[in-house]
Protein backbone atom coordinates (compact mmCIF):
# COMPACT_ATOMS: atom_id res chain seq x y z
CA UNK A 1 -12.52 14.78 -0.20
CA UNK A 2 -10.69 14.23 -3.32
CA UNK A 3 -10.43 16.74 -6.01
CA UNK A 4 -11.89 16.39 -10.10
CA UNK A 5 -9.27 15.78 -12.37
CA UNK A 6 -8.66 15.97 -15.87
CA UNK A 7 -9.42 12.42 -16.42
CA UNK A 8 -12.87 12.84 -14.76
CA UNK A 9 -13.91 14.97 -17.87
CA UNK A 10 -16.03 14.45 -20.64
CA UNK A 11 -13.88 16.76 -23.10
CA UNK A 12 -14.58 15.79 -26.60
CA UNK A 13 -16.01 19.17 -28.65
CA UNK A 14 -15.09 20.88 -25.29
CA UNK A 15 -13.43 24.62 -25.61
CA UNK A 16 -11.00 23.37 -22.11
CA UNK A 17 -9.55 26.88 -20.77
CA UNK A 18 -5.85 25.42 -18.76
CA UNK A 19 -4.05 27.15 -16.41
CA UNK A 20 -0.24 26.09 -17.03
CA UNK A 21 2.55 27.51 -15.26
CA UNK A 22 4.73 28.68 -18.20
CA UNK A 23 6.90 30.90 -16.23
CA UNK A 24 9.71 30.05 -17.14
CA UNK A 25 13.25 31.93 -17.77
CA UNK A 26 13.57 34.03 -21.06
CA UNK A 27 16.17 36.24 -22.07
CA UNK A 28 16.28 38.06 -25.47
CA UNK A 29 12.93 35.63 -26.43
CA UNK A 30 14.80 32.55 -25.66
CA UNK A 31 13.87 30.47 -23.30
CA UNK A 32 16.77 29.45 -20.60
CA UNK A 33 14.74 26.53 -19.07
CA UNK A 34 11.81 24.71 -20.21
CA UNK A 35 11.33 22.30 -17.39
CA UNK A 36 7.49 24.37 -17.03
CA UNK A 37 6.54 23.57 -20.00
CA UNK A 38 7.39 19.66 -20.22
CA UNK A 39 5.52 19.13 -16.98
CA UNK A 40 2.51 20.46 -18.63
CA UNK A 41 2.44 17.89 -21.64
CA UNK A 42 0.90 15.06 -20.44
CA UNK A 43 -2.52 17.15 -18.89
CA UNK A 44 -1.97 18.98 -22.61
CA UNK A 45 -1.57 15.72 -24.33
CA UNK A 46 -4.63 14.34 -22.67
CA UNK A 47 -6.39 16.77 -23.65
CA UNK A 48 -6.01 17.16 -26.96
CA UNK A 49 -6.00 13.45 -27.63
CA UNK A 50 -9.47 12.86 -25.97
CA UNK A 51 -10.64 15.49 -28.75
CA UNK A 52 -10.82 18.88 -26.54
CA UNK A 53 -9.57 21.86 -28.32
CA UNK A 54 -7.29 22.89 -25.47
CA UNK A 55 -7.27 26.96 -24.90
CA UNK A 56 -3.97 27.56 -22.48
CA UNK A 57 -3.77 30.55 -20.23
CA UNK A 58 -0.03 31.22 -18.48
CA UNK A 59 1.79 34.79 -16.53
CA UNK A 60 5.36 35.03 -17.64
CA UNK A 61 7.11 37.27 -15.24
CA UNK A 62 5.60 40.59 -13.79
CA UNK A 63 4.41 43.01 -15.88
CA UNK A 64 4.05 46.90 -13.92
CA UNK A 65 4.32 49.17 -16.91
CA UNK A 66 3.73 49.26 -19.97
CA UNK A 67 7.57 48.40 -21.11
CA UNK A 68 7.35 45.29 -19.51
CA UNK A 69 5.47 43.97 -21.98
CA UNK A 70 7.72 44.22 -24.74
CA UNK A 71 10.24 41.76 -23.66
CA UNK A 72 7.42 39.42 -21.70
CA UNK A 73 5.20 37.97 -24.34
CA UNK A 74 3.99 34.61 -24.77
CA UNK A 75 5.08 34.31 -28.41
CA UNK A 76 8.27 32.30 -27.84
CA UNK A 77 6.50 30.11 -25.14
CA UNK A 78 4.07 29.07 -27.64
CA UNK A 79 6.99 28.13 -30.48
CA UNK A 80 8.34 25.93 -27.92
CA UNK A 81 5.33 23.87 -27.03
CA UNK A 82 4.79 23.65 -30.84
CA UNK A 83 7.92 22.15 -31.08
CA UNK A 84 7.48 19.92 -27.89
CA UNK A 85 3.90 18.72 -29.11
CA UNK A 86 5.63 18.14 -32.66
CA UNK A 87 2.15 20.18 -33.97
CA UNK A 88 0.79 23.54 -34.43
CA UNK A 89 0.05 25.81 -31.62
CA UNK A 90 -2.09 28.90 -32.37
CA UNK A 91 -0.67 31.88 -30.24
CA UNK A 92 -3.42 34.91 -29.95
CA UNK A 93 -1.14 37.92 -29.08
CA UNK A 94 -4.21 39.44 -26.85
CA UNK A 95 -5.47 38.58 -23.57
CA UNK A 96 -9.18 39.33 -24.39
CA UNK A 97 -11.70 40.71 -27.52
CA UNK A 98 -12.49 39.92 -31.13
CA UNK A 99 -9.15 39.03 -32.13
CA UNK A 100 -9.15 35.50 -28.92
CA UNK A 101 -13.15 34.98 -29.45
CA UNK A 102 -12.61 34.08 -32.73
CA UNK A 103 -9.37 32.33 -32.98
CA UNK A 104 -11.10 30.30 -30.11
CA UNK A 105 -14.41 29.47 -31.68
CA UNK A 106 -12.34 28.75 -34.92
CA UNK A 107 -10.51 25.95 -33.04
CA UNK A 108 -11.23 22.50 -34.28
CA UNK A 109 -11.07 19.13 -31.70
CA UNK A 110 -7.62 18.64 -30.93
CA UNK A 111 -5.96 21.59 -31.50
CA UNK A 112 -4.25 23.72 -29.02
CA UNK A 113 -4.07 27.59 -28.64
CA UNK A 114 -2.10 29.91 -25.97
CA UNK A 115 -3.61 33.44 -24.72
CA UNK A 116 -1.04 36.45 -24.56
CA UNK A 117 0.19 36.63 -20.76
CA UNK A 118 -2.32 37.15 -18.74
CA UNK A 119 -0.29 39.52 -16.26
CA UNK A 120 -0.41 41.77 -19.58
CA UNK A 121 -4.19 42.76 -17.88
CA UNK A 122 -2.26 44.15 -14.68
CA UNK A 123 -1.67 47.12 -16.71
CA UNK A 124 -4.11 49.46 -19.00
CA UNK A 125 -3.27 52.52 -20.22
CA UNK A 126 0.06 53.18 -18.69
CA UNK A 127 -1.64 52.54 -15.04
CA UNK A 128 -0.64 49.45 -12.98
CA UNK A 129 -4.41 48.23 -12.12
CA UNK A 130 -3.69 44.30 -10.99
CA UNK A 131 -6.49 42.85 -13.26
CA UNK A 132 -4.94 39.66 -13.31
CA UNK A 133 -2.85 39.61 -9.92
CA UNK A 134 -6.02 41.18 -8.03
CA UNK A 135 -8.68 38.56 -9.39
CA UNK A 136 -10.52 41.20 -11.00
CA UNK A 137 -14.37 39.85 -11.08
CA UNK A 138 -15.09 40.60 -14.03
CA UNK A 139 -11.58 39.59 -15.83
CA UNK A 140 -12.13 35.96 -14.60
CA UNK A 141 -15.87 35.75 -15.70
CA UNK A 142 -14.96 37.20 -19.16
CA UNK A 143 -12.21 34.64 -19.47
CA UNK A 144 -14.30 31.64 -18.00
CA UNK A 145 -17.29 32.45 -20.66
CA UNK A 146 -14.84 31.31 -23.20
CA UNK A 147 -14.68 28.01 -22.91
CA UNK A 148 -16.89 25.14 -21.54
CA UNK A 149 -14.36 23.32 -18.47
CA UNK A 150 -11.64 24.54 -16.53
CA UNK A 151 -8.56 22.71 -15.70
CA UNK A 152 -6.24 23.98 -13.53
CA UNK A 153 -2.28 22.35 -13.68
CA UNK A 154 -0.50 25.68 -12.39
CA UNK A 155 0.76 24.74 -9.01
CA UNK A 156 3.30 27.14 -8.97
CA UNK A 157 0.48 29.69 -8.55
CA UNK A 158 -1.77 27.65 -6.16
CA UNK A 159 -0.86 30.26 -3.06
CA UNK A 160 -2.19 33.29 -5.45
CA UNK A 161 -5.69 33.77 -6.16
CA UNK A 162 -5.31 35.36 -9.53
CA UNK A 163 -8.32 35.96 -12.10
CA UNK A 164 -6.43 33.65 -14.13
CA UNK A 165 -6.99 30.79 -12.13
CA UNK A 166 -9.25 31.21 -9.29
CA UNK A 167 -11.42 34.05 -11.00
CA UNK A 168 -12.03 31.71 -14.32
CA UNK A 169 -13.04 28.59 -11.69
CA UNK A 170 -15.44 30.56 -9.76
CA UNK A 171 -17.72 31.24 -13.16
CA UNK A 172 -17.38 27.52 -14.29
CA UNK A 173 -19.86 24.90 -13.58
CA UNK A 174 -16.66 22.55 -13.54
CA UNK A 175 -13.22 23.15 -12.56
CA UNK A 176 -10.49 19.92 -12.37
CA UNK A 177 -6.84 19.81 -11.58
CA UNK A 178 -4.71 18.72 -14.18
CA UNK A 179 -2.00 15.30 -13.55
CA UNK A 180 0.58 17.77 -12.61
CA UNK A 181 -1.56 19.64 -9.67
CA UNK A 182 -2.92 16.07 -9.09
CA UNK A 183 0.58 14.94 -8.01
CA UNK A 184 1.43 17.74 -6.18
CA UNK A 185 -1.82 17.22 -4.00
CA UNK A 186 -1.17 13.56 -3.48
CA UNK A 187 2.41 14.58 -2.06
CA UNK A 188 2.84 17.42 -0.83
CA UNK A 189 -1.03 17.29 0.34
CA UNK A 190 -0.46 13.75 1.37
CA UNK A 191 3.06 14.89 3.53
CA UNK A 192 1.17 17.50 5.51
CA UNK A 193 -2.38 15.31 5.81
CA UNK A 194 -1.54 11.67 6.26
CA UNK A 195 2.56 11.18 6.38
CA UNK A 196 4.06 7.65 6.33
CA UNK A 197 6.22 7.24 9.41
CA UNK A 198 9.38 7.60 9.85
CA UNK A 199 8.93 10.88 8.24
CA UNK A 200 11.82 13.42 7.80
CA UNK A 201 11.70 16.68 6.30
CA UNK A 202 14.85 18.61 5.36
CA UNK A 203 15.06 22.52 5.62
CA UNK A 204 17.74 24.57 4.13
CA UNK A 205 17.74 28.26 2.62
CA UNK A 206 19.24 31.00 4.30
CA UNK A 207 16.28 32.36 6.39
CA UNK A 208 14.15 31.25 9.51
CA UNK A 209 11.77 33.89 8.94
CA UNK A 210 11.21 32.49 5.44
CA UNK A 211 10.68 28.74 6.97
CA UNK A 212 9.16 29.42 10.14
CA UNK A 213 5.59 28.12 9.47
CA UNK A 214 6.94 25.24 7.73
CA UNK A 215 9.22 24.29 10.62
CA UNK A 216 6.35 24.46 13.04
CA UNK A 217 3.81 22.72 11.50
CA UNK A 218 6.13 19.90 10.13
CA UNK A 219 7.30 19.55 13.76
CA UNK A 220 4.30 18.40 14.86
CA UNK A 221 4.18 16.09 11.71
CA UNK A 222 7.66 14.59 11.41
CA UNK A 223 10.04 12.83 13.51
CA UNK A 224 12.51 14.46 12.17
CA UNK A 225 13.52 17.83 11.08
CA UNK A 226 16.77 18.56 9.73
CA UNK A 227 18.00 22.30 9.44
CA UNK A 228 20.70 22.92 6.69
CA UNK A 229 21.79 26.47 5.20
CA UNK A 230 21.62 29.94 6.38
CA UNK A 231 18.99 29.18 8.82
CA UNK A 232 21.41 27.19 10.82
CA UNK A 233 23.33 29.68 12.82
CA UNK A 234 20.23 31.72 14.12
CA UNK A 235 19.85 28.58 15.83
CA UNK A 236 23.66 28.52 16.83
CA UNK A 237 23.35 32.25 18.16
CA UNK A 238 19.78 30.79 20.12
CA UNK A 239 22.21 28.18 21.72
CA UNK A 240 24.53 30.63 22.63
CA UNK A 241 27.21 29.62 19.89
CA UNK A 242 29.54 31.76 18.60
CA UNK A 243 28.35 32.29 14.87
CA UNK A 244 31.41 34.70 13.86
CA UNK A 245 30.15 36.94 10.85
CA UNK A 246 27.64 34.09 9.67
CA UNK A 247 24.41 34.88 8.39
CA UNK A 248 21.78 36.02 11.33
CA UNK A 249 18.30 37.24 11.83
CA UNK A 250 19.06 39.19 15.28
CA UNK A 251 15.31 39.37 15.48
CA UNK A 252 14.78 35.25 14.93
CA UNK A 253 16.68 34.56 18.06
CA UNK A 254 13.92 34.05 20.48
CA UNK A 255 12.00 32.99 18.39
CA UNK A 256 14.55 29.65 17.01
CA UNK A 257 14.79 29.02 21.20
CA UNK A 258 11.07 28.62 21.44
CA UNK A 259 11.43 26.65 18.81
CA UNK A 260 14.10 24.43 19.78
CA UNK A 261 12.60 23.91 23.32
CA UNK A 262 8.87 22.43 21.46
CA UNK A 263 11.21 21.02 19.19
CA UNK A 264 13.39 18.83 21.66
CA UNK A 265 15.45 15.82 20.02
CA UNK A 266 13.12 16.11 16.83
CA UNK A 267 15.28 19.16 15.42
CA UNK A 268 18.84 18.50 13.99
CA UNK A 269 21.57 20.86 13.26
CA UNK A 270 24.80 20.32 11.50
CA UNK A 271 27.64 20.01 13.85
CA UNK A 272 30.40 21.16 11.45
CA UNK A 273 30.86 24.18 8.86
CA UNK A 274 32.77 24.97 5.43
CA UNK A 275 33.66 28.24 6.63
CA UNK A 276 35.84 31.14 4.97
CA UNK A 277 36.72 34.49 5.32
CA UNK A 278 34.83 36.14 2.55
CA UNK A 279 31.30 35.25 0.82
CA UNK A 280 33.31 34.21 -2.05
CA UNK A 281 34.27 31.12 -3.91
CA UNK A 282 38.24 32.24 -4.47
CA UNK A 283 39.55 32.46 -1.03
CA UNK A 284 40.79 29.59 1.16
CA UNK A 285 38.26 27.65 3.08
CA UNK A 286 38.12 25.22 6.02
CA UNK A 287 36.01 22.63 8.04
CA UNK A 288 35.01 23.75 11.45
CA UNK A 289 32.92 21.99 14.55
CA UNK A 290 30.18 23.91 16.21
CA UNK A 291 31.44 27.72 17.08
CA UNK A 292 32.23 29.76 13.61
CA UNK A 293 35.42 31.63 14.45
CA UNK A 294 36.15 35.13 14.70
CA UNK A 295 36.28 36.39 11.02
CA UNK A 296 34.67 33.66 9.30
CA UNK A 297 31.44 32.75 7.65
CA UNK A 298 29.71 29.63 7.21
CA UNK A 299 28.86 28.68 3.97
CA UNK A 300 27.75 25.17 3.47
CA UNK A 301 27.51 22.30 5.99
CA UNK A 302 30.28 20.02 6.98
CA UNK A 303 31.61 16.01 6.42
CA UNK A 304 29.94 15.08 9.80
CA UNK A 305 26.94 17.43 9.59
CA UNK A 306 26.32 15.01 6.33
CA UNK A 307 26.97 11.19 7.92
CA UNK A 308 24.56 12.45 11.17
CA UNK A 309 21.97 13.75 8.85
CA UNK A 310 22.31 10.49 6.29
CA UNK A 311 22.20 8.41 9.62
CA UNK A 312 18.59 10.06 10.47
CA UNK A 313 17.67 9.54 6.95
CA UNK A 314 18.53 5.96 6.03
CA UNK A 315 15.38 4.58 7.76
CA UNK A 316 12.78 7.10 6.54
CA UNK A 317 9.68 5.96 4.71
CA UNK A 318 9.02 9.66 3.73
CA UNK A 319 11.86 13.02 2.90
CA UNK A 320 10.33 16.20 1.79
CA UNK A 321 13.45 18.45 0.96
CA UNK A 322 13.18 22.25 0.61
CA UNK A 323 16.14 24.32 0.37
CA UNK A 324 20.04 24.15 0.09
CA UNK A 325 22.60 23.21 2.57
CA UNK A 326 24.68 25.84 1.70
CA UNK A 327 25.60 28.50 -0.94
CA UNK A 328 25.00 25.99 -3.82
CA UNK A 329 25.72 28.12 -6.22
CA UNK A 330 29.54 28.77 -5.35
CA UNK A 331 31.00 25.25 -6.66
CA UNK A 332 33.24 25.38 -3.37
CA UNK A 333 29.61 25.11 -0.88
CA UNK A 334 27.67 22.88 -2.73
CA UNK A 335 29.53 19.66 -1.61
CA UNK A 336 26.61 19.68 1.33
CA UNK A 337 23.68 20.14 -0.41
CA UNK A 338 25.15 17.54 -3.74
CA UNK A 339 25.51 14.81 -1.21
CA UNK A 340 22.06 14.73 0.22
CA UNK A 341 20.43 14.74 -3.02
CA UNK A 342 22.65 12.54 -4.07
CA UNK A 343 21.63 10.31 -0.85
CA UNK A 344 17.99 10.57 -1.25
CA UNK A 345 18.57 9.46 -4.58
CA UNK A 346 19.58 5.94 -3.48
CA UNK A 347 16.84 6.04 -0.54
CA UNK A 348 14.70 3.37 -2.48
CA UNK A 349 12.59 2.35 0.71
CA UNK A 350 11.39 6.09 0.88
CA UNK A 351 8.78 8.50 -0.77
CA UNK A 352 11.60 11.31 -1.72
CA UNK A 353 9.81 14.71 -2.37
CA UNK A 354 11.95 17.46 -3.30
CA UNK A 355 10.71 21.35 -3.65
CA UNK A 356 12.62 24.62 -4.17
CA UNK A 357 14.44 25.97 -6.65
CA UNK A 358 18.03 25.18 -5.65
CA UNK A 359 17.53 21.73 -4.35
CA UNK A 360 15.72 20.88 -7.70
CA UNK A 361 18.86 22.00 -9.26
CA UNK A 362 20.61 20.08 -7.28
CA UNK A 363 19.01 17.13 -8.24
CA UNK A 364 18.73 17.63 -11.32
CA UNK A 365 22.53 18.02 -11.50
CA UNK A 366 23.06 14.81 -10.05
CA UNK A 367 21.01 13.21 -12.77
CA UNK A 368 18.70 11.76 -9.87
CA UNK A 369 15.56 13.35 -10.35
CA UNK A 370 14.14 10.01 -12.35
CA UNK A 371 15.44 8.30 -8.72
CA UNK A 372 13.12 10.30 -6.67
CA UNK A 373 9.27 10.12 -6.19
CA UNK A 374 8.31 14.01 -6.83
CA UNK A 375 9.72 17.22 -8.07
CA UNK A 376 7.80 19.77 -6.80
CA UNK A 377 7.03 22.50 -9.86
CA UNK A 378 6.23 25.35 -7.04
CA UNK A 379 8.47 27.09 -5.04
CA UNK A 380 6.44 29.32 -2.92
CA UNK A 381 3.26 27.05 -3.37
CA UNK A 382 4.85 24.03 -2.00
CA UNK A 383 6.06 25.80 1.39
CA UNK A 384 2.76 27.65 1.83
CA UNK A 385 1.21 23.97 1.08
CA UNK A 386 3.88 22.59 3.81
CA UNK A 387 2.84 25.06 6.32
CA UNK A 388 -0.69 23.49 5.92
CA UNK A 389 -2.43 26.66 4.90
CA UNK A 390 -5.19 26.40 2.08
CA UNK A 391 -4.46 26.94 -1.16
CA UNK A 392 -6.40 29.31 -3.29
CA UNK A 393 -5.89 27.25 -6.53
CA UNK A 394 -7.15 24.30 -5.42
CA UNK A 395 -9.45 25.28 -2.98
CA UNK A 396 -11.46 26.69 -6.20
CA UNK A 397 -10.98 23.02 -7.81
CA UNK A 398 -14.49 21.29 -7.66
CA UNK A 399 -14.80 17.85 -5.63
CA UNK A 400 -15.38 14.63 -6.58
C-alpha cells in the first residue's frame, strides 16, 4: 500500500511537528555542507505556504556528555534555513517545557520554528540515558502532544527508531512522509519491490561485511551486480588470486565463494587494478590485470575494469550505485569511481539512483547530479532499505 504524504494533508491552522534530517557538517558553528537542509525546502515550503505553522525537529551529531552539547546546537542550523527560506525562523534553544510550549502556541500560520537537537535528550544530568536514540515512550508522546500532524522527511534516519521520529508517529492520529521520504520510497522502495529490467546495481566501499545483505538480496533482484572498491579482492583471495597486501576480510572468504557460486555470471569484478606500494597518493603507481603483486595494494579499479563495467551498463533501464570504486579521496584513485558517475550521467534510457556518501560526492563533482534520477539523502538508510529490511521510519508512516 502506498504511504500518506504531505500533500494528503489538510494543514491550514495546523501546529505540523517535521522530522528533517539536518545533520549536516559543522565546525566552529559553521556549517561545511548544507545539501540536508536544501532537500528539506520544498516539504518546508509546502508547508508553510498551505498555511501550517511548521514546528521542525532534527539530531545534529551525537551527543554522550554533557560537553557535547556545547559545540552541537541547532542555533546555526536554524540561521541557515532563515536565510534559505529568505524569512524568519524561530529557533527554541530547548528540546521540551515552558520555554517550546509557548513559542509553539505563539506561532502564527506560516511561520516556521526549529526545536534544540533532539539528541540533546540522550543526556540528563551528566548521565548518558538515550531518550532520544532509545525512543523513550514518554519523550515521543510529550513531543507528539505538541502539535496536531506529523510529517516525517528524515530518511537518513529511517533505519533508527528514535523518539524523534517513530516515538512522535506512534501518539499521532496522522503521520505522512514528506516529498523527500516520498522519493526515496518510490526508488529505492521501487528498486528492491518492483525493478525495471535490465537492472544493474553497482557496489563499491571497502568492505563485504558492510555490503553483504545488500549483495544478496539485490542478486536475486538484478541481472547484474557489479563489485568495485575494497570489497573486490576478498573476492580475488575467494578465487584463489593473489591479492598482495590489498585490503582483506580473512574471515569474508568463504563467505564471497558462496556467494560467487549463487551468484554465477550475474556478479562482475574488475579485471585490472591502480595499484602502488603505499596507501598514499605521492608514490608511483601502476595498472595491473587480475593478481596484485607482491608488495602492492590496490587502490582504485583499472581502464578495462571501466569499458567491461560501462559495457554491462549501457543497456540498463535501472543503476542503483552505492559506494566508490576506489580510494576516491586520494586524487590519484578516483579516476574509477569519476568515470562511472560520469557514465551514468549520460545513461539517459536509465533510472540512475545513486546512494552513499562518496559516490554522491562523486557526482556531485562531476556536476551530474541534475543528469541523474535520485540522490539518495541516507547513507545507512538506503543500504538497510536495499537489503529489503523494514524501515522503522516509515513503517510508523500511516497508509493511504
Amino acid at each position: 500500500m502506498a504511504k500518506l504524504t504531505v500533500s494528503d494533508l489538510a494543514l491550514e491552522g495546523k501546529k505540523v511537528l517535521m522530522r528533517v534530517d539536518f545533520n549536516v557538517p559543522i565546525k566552529d558553528g559553521v556549517i561545511g555542507n548544507d545539501n540536508r537542509i536544501q532537500a528539506a525546502l520544498p516539504t518546508i515550503n509546502y508547508v508553510i505556504e498551505h498555511g501550517g505553522k511548521a514546528v521542525l525537529f532534527s539530531h545534529l551529531g551525537r551527543i554522550k556528555k554533557e560537553d557535547d552539547k556545547k559545540s552541537l546546537s541547532m542555533r546555526p542550523v536554524a540561521e541557515r534555513l532563515s536565510n534559505l527560506l529568505n524569512k524568519p525562523v524561530t529557533f527554541v534553544p530547548v528540546t521540551e517545557g515552558k520555554q517550546l510550549e509557548d513559542a509553539i502556541n505563539k506561532m502564527n500560520n506560516g511561520e516556521v520554528l526549529v526545536v534544540e537537537n533532539t539528541r540533546f535528550e540522550d543526556v540528563k544530568d551528566g548521565e548518558y540515558v538515550k531518550r532520544e536514540s532509545g525512543n523513550d515512550p514518554e519523550l515521543g508522546k510529550y513531543w507528539a502532544s505538541l502539535g496536531d500532524v506529523f510529517i516525517n522527511d528524515a530518511f537518513g534516519t529511517a533505519h533508527r527508531s528514535h523518539a524523534s521520529n517513530v516515538g512522535i508517529a506512534s501518539n499521532m492520529g496522522q503521520t505522512a512522509a514528506g516529498f523527500l521520504m516520498e522519493k526515496e520510497i518510490k526508488f529505492i522502495g521501487g528498486a528492491v519491490s518492483n525493478p525495471e529490467h535490465p537492472f544493474v546495481a553497482i557496489l563499491g566501499g571497502a568492505k563485504v561485511s558492510d555490503k553483504i545483505g545488500v549483495i544478496d538480496n539485490l542478486l536475486s533482484k538484478a541481472d547484474k551486480v557489479i563489485i568495485g572498491g575494497g570489497m573486490t579482492y576478498t573476492f580475488y583471495a575467494a578465487k584463489g588470486m593473489k591479492i598482495g597486501n590489498s585490503l582483506v576480510e580473512e574471515d569474508k572468504i568463504d563467505l564471497a565463494k558462496q556467494i560467487m557460486d549463487k551468484a554465477g555470471d550475474k556478479l562482475v569484478l574488475p579485471v585490472d587494478s591502480i595499484v602502488a606500494e603505499k596507501f598514499s597518493n605521492d608514490v608511483p603507481s601502476k595498472t595491473v590485470e587480475g593478481d596484485i603483486p607482491d608488495g602492492y595494494m590496490a587502490l582504485d579499479i583499472g581502464p578495462k575494469s571501466v569499458q567491461d563495467f560501462e559495457a554491462v551498463l549501457k543497456d540498463a533501464k535501472l543503476v542503483v550505485w552505492n559506494g566508490p570504486m576506489g580510494v576516491f579521496e586520494m586524487s590519484n584513485y578516483a579516476e574509477g569511481t569519476l568515470e562511472i558517475g560520469k557514465f551514468l550521467g549520460d545513461l539517459s534510457n536509465a533510472t540512475t539512483i545513486v546512494g552513499g556518501g562518496d559516490s554522491t560526492a562523486a557526482v556531485q563533482q562531476l556536476g551530474v547530479s541534475d543528469k541523474l534520477t535520485h540522490i539518495s539523502t541516507g547513507g545507512g538508510a538506503s543500504l538497510e532499505y536495499l537489503e529489503g529490511k523494514t524501515l522503522p521510519g516509515i513503517a510508523a508512516i500511516s497508509e493511504k
